[in-house]
Protein backbone atom coordinates (compact mmCIF):
# COMPACT_ATOMS: atom_id res chain seq x y z
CA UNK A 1 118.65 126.01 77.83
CA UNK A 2 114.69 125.69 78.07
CA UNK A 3 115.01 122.05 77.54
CA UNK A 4 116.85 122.12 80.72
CA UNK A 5 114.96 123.71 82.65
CA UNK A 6 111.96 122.09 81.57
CA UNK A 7 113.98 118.68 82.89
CA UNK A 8 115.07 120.11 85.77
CA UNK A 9 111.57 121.38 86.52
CA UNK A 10 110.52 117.62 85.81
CA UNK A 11 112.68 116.51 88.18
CA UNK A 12 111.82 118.27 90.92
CA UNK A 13 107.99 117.51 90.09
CA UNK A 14 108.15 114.23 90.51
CA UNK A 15 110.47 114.28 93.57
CA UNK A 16 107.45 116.33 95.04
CA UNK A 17 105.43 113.37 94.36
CA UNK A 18 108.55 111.12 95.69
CA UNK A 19 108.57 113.01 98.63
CA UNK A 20 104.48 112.76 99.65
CA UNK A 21 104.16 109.56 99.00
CA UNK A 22 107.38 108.77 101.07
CA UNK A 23 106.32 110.49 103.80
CA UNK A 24 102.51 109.06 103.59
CA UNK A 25 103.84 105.34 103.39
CA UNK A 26 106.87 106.06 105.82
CA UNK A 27 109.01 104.55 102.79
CA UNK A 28 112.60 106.72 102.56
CA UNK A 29 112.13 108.53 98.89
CA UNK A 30 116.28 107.61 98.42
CA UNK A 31 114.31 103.96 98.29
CA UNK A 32 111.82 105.22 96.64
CA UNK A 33 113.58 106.62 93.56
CA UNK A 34 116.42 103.69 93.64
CA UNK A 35 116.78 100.89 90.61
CA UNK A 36 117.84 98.40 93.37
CA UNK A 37 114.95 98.20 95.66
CA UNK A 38 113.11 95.56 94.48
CA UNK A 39 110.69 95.08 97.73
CA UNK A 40 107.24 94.93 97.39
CA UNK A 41 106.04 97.69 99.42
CA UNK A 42 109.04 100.24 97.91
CA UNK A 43 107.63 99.06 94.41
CA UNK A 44 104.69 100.61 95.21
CA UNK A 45 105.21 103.21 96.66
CA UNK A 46 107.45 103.83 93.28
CA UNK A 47 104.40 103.31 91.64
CA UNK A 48 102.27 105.13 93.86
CA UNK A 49 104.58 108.36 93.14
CA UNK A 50 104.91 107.80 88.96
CA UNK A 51 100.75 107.55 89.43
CA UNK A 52 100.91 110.85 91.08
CA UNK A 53 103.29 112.20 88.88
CA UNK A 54 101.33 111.11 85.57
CA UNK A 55 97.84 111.73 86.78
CA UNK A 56 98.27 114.50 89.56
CA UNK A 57 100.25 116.88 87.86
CA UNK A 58 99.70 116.21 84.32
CA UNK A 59 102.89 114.99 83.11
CA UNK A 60 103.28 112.55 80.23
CA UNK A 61 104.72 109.11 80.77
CA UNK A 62 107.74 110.24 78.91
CA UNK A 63 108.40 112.91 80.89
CA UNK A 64 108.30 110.75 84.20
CA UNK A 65 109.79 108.01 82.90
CA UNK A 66 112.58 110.48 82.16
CA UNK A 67 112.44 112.19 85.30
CA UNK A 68 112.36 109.19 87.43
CA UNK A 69 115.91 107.37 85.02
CA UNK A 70 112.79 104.30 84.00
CA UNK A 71 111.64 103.11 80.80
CA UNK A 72 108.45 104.38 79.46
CA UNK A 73 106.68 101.21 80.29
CA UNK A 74 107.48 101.05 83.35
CA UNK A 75 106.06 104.00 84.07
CA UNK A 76 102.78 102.56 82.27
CA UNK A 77 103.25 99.64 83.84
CA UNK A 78 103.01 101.13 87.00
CA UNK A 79 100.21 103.83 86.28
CA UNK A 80 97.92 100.91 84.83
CA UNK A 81 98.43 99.11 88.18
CA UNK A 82 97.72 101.71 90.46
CA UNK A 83 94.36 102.69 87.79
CA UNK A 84 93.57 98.90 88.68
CA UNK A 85 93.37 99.40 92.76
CA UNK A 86 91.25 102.21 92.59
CA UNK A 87 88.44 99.76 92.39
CA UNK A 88 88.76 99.78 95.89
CA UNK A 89 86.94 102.61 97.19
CA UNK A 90 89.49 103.18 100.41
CA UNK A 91 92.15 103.27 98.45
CA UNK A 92 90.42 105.73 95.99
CA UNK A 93 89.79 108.61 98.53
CA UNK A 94 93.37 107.77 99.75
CA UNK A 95 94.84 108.52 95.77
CA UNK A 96 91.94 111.46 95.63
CA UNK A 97 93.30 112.94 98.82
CA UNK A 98 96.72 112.66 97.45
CA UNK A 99 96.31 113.97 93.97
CA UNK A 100 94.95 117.17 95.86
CA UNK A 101 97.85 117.67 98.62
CA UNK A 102 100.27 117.24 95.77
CA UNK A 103 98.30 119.71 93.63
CA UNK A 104 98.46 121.74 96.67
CA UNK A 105 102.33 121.82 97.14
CA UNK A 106 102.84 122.10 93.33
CA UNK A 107 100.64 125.50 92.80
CA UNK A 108 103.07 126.99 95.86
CA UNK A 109 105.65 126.12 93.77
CA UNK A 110 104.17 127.42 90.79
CA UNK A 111 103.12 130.80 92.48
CA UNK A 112 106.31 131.86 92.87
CA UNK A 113 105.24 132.23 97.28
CA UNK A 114 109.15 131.03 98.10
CA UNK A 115 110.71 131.73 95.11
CA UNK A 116 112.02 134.71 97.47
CA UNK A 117 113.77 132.79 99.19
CA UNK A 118 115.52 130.85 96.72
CA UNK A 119 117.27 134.32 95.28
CA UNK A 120 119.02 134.90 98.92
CA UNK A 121 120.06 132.97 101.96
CA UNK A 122 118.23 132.20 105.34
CA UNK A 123 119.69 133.71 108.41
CA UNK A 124 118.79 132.59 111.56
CA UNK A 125 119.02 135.41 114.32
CA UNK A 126 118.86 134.94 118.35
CA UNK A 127 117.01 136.30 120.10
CA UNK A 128 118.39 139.56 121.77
C-alpha cells in the first residue's frame, strides 16, 4: 500500500510540474505528458517539466521516469539538456523563477492547507 501511494504521490508531483510549465509555455499538459507528440516546442516543454520534476522537487530520475511512463534516460536525456541552456543567463532566472513557484505549489500541497477539502465536497450556495 505505501508503494502506492508513494507512486501516486509521484504522479501527481510531476503533473504539478506538467501543469506550470504548460501553463508558462501555453503548451496543453495532455501534449505535454503524451508519447506521440514529437514537436519541438512540446519536447521541451516535456523536458522543461522532467527538469523541474528532477531538480525542483528532488525526485530521482527513476522516480520521474516512472511517473511520467519514460525510460530512465530519457529523463536524463532531457535533464542534461535543459542543465546545458542554463548557460544562458535569461533562461536561468526563467528555470530559477520556476523551480521556486513549483516549490511554492508543492509545500501547499505538502502542508496539508486543502487537504480539507479533499475529505468533503464543495457546495456552491446563491446568494440569498
Amino acid at each position: 500500500m505505501n508503494s502506492t501511494k508513494n507512486r501516486l504521490h509521484d504522479e501527481h508531483s510531476v503533473r504539478l510540474a506538467v501543469g506550470l510549465t504548460g501553463y508558462a509555455l501555453q503548451i496543453p499538459s495532455e501534449a505535454i505528458l503524451s508519447a506521440a507528440a514529437r514537436d519541438h516546442n512540446v519536447v521541451r516543454a516535456r523536458q522543461v517539466a522532467m527538469y523541474l520534476s528532477h531538480v525542483g522537487l528532488g525526485m530521482s530520475l527513476a522516480r520521474v521516469a516512472m511517473a511520467m511512463e519514460r525510460d530512465r534516460s530519457t529523463v536524463a536525456h532531457g535533464c542534461h539538456r535543459i542543465e546545458d541552456m542554463r548557460d544562458d543567463p535569461d533562461i536561468d532566472a526563467w528555470l530559477d523563477l520556476m523551480e521556486n513557484k513549483l516549490r511554492e505549489a508543492a509545500d501547499v500541497g505538502q502542508s496539508g492547507e486543502g487537504r480539507g477539502l479533499s475529505q468533503r465536497p464543495l457546495q456552491c450556495r446563491r446568494p440569498t
